[in-house]
Protein backbone atom coordinates (compact mmCIF):
# COMPACT_ATOMS: atom_id res chain seq x y z
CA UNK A 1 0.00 0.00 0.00
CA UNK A 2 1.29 3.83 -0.91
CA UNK A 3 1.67 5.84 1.88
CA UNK A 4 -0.64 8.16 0.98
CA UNK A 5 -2.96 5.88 0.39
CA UNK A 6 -2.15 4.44 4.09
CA UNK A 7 -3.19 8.21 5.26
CA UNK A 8 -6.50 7.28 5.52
CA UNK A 9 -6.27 4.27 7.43
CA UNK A 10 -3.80 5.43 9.85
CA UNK A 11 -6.11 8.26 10.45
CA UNK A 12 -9.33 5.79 11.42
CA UNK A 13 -7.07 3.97 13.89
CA UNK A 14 -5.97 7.26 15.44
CA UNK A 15 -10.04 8.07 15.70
CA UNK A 16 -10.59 5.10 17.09
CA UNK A 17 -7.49 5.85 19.70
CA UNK A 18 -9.23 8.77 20.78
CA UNK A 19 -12.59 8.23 20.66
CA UNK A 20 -12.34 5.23 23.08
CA UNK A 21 -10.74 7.64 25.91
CA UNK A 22 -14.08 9.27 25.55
CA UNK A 23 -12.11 12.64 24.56
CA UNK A 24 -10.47 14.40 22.04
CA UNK A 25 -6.63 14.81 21.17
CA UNK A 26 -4.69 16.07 23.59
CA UNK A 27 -4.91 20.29 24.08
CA UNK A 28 -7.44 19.86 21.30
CA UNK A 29 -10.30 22.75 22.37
CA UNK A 30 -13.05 22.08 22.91
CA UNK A 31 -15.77 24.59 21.96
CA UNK A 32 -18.20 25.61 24.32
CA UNK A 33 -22.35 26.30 23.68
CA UNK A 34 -23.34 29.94 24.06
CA UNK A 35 -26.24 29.02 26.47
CA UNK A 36 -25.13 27.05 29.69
CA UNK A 37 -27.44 23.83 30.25
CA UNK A 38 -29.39 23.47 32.88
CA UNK A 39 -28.57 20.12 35.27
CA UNK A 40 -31.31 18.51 34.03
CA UNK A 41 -30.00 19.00 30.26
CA UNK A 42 -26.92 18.46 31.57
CA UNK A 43 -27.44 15.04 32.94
CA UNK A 44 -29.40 13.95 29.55
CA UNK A 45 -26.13 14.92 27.67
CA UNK A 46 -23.93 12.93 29.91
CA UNK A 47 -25.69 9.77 29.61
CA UNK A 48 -25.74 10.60 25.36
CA UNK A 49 -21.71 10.71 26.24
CA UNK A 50 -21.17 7.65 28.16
CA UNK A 51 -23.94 5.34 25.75
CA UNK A 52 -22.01 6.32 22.59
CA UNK A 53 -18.52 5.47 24.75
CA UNK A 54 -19.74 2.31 25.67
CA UNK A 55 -20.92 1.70 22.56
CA UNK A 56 -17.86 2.69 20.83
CA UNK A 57 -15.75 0.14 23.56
CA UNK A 58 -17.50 -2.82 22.27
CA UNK A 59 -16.92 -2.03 18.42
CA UNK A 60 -20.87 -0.85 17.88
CA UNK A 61 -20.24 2.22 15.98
CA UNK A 62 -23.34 2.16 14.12
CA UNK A 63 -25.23 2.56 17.93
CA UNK A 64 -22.46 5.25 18.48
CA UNK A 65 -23.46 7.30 16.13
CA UNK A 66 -27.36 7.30 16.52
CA UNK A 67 -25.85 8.39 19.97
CA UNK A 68 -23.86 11.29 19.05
CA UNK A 69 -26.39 12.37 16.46
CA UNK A 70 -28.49 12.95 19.61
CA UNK A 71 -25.81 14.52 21.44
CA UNK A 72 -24.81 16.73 18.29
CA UNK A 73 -28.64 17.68 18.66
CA UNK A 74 -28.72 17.98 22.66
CA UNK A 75 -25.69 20.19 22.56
CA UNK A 76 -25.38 21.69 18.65
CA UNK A 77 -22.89 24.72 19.86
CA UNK A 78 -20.06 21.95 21.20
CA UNK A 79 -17.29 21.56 18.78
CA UNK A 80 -16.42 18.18 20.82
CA UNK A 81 -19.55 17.18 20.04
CA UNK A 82 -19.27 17.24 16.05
CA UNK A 83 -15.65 16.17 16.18
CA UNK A 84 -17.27 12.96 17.84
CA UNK A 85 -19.55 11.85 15.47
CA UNK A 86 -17.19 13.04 12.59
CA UNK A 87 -14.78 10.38 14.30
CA UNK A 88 -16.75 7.50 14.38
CA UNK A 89 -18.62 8.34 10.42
CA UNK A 90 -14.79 8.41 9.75
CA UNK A 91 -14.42 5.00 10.74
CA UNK A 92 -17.43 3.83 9.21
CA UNK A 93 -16.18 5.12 6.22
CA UNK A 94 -18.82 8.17 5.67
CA UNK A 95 -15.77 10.29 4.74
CA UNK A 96 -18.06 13.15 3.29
CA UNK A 97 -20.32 12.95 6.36
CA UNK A 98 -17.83 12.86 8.91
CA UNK A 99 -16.17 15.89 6.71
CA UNK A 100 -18.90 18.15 7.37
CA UNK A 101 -18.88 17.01 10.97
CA UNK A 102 -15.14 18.56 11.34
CA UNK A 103 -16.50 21.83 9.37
CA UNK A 104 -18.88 22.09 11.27
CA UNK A 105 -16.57 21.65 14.90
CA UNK A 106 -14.12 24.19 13.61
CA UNK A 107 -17.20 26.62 12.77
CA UNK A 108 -17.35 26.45 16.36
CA UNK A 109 -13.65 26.50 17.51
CA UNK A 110 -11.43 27.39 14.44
CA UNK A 111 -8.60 26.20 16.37
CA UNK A 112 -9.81 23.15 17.33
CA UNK A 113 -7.19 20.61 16.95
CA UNK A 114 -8.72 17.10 17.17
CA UNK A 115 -11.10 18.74 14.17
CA UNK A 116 -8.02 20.46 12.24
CA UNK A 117 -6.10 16.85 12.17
CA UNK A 118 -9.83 14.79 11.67
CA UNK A 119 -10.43 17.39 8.28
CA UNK A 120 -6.57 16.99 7.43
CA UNK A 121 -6.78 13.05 7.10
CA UNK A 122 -10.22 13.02 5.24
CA UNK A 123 -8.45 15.53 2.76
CA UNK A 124 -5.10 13.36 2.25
CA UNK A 125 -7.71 10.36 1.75
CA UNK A 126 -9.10 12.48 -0.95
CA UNK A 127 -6.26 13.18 -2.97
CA UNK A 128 -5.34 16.66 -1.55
CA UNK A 129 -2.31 16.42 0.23
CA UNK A 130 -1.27 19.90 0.53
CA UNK A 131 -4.76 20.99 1.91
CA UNK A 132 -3.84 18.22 4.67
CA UNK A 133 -0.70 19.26 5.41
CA UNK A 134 -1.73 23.01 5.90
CA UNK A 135 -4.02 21.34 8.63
CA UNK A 136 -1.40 19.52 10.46
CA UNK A 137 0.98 22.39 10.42
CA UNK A 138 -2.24 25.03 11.84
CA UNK A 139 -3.01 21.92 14.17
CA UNK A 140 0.67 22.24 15.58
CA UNK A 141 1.20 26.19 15.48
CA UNK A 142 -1.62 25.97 17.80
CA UNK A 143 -0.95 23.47 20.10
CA UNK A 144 3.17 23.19 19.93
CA UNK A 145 3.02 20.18 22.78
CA UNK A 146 0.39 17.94 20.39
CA UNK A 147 2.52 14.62 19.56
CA UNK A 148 -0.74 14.08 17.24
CA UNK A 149 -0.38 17.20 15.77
CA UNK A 150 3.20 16.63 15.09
CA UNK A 151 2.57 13.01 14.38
CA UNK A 152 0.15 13.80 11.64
CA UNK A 153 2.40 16.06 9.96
CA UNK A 154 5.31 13.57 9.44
CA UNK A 155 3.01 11.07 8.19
CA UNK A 156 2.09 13.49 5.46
CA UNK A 157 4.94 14.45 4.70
CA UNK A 158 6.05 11.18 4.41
CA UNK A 159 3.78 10.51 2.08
CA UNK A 160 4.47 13.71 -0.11
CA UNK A 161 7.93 12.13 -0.34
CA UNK A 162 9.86 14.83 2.22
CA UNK A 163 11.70 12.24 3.74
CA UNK A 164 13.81 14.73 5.41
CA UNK A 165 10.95 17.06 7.39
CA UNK A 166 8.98 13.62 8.05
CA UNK A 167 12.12 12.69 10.08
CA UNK A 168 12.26 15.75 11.92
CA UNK A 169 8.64 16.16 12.39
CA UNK A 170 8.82 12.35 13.74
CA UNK A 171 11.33 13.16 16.27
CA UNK A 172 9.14 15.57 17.49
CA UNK A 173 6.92 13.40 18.40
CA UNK A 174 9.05 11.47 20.42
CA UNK A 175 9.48 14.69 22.37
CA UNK A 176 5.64 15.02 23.41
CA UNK A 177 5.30 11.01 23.54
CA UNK A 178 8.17 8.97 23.79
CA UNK A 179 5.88 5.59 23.58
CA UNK A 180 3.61 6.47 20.46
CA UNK A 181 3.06 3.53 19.54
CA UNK A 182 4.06 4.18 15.76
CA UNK A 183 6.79 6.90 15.69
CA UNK A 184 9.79 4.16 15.81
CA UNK A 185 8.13 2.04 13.38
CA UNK A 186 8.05 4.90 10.60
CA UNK A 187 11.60 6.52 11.42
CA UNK A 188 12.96 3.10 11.15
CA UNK A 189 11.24 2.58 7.79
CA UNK A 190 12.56 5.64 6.19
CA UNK A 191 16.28 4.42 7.75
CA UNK A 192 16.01 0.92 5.59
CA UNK A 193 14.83 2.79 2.57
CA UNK A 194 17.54 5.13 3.15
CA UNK A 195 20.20 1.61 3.38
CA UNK A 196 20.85 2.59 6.83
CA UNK A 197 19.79 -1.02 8.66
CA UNK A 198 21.84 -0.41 11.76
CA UNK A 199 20.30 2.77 12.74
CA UNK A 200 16.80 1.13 11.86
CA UNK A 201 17.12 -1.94 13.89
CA UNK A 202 17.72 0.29 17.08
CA UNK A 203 14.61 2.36 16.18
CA UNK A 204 12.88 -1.12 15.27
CA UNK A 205 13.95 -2.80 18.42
CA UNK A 206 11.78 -0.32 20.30
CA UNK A 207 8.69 -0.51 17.84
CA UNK A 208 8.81 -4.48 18.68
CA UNK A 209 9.19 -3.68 22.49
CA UNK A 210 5.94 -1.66 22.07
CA UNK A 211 3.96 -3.62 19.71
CA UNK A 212 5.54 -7.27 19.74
CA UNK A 213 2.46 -8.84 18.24
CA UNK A 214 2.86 -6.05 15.35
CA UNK A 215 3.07 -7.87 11.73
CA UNK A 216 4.08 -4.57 9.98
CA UNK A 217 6.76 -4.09 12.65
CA UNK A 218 8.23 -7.19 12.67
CA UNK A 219 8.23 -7.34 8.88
CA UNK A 220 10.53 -4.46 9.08
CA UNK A 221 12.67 -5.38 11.81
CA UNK A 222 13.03 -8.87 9.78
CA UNK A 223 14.40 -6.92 7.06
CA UNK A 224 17.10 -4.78 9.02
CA UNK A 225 18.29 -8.21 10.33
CA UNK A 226 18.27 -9.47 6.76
CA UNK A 227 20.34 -6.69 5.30
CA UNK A 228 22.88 -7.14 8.56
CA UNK A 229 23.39 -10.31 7.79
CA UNK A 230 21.73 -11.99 11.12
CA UNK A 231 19.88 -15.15 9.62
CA UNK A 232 18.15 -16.55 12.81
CA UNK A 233 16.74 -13.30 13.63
CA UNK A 234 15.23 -12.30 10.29
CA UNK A 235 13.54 -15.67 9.91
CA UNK A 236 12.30 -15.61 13.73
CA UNK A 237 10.52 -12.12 12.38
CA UNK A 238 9.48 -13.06 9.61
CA UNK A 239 7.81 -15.91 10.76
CA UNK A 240 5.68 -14.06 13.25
CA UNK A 241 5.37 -11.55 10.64
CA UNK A 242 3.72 -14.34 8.67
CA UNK A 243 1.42 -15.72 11.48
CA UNK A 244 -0.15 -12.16 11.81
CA UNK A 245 -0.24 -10.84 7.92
CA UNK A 246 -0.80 -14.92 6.42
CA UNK A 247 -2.22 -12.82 3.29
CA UNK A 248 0.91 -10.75 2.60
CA UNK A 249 3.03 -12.69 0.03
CA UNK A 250 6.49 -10.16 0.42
CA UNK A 251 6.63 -11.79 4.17
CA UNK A 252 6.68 -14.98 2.62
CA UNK A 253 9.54 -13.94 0.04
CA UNK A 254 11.00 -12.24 2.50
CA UNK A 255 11.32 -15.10 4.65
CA UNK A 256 12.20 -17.37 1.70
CA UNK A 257 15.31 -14.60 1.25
CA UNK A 258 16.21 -14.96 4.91
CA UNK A 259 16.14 -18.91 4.57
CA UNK A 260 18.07 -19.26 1.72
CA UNK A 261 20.65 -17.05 3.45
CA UNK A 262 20.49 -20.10 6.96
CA UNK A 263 21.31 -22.21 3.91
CA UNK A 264 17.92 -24.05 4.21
CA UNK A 265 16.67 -23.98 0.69
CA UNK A 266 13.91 -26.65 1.23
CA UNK A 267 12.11 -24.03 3.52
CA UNK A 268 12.60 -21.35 1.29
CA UNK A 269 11.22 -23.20 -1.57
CA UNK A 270 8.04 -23.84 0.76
CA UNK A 271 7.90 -20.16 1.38
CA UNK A 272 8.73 -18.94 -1.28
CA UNK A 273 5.74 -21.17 -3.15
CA UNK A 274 3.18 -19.42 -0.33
CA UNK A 275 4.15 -16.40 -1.91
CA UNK A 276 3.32 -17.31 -5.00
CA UNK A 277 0.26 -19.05 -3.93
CA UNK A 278 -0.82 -15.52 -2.50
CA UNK A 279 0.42 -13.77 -5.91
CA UNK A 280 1.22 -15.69 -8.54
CA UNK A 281 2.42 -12.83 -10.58
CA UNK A 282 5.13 -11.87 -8.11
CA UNK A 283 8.05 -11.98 -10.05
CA UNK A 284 10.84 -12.38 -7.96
CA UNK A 285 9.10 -14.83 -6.04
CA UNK A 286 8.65 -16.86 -9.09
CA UNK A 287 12.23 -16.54 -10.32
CA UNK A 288 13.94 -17.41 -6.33
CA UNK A 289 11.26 -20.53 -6.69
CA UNK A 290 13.04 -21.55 -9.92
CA UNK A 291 16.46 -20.91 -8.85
CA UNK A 292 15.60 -23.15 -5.30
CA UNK A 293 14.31 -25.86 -7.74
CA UNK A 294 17.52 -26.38 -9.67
């Protein structure tokens, strides 16, 4: 998958992220309504909140947003409220619904973060990467502290091919989080595509310590072993690579690779015939089969 294409599935796992703490990014604002409830409105809005959380905890998010259309209703003047139910039409896959939800937030609060980055993925989804990026960068010139903020911005910059600024924008991250869960994972990326597998393993090493059950993750730290020459550890990756992507054929070729280098060509062959099974146009899997045949 293209990186820019990826945009808009990183972004629905980063709704999801939030939404289930039943909040917004961090220092997003918030937007307040112009009239104060009373406690008795208040109360009815609450229990709208905590339904479409609950409902959002146990993967309903059809029931979550009936909910936050009522609470959208209840409360119409609350930028949290839109960003909400943009969030979860997001990850329904409503993109042009859950766009006018993030309008409509930053109506409210035009420097509403959590909104800025929602509108900024839905735009790189859409083919207008520049529009996105001008998000992220107003998302972090307001809120300087947002690893999100920051977060978002590297991956779109990434994806614009700016390897450099995605690097530094990454790093910035790490200031404001040290343990996203993602940040290693994509410096060490751009450090094997850049042939620099030493510094990548370190990076990857910590991706693995945060996500060991990670396929994409281990793929990559298989590879970084691969290209340093350690056998026994690029196979062990790849393997559990392969037991959590089992419909990716480049971790079976890239565990055939790693086999042939242990010297154990009857494994690769095996592997390397999974990959084809999964593709059977992949090229170099079809030519390594060949060669393991002679």
């Amino acid at each position: 998958m293209r990186r820019g294409a990826s945009i808009a599935v990183r972004c629905l796992s980063l709704s999801l992220l939030a939404a289930s703490a039943g909040c917004s990014w961090p220092g997003a604002r918030r937007g307040n309504p112009q009239n104060p409830p009373t406690a008795q409105q208040a109360a009815r809005t609450q229990q709208i909140s905590e339904r479409a959380q609950a409902a959002i905890d146990r993967g309903d998010l059809e029931e979550a947003r009936m909910e936050l259309l009522q609470l959208a209703a209840q409360i119409p003047g609350s930028a949290e409220a839109h960003q909400r139910l943009g969030k979860v039409m997001q990850l329904q896959g409503r993109l042009n619904e859950a766009e006018t939800c993030f309008r409509r937030a930053l109506q409210l609060d035009p420097d509403y973060v959590g909104a800025l980055i929602g509108l900024g993925t839905i735009e790189a989804a859409k083919g207008d990467p520049q529009s996105a990026l001008k998000r992220f960068q107003l998302a972090v010139e307001i809120e300087p502290d947002d690893a999100e903020a920051h977060f978002a911005c590297a991956e779109q910059l990434e994806a614009m091919g700016r390897s450099d600024e995605a690097l530094a924008a990454y790093f910035r991250t790490l200031e404001f989080n040290p343990l996203h869960p993602e940040v290693s994972q994509r410096i060490g990326a751009i450090q094997l595509a850049r042939n620099q597998p030493d510094q990548a393993l370190a990076r990857l090493d910590q991706a693995v310590d945060l996500a060991p059950e990670n396929g994409e993750v281990r793929l990559l730290r298989g590879r970084a072993h691969l290209m340093l020459r350690h056998p026994p550890q690029a196979i062990a990756d790849f393997g559990m690579a392969a037991r959590n992507l089992p419909n990716r054929a480049d971790v079976y070729y890239s565990l055939a690779l790693a086999l042939v280098a242990a010297h154990q060509p009857a494994d690769a062959l095996k592997a390397a015939e999974q990959a084809l099974r999964l593709a059977p146009d992949y090229a170099d899997a079809r030519d390594l089969s060949k060669r393991l045949r002679r």
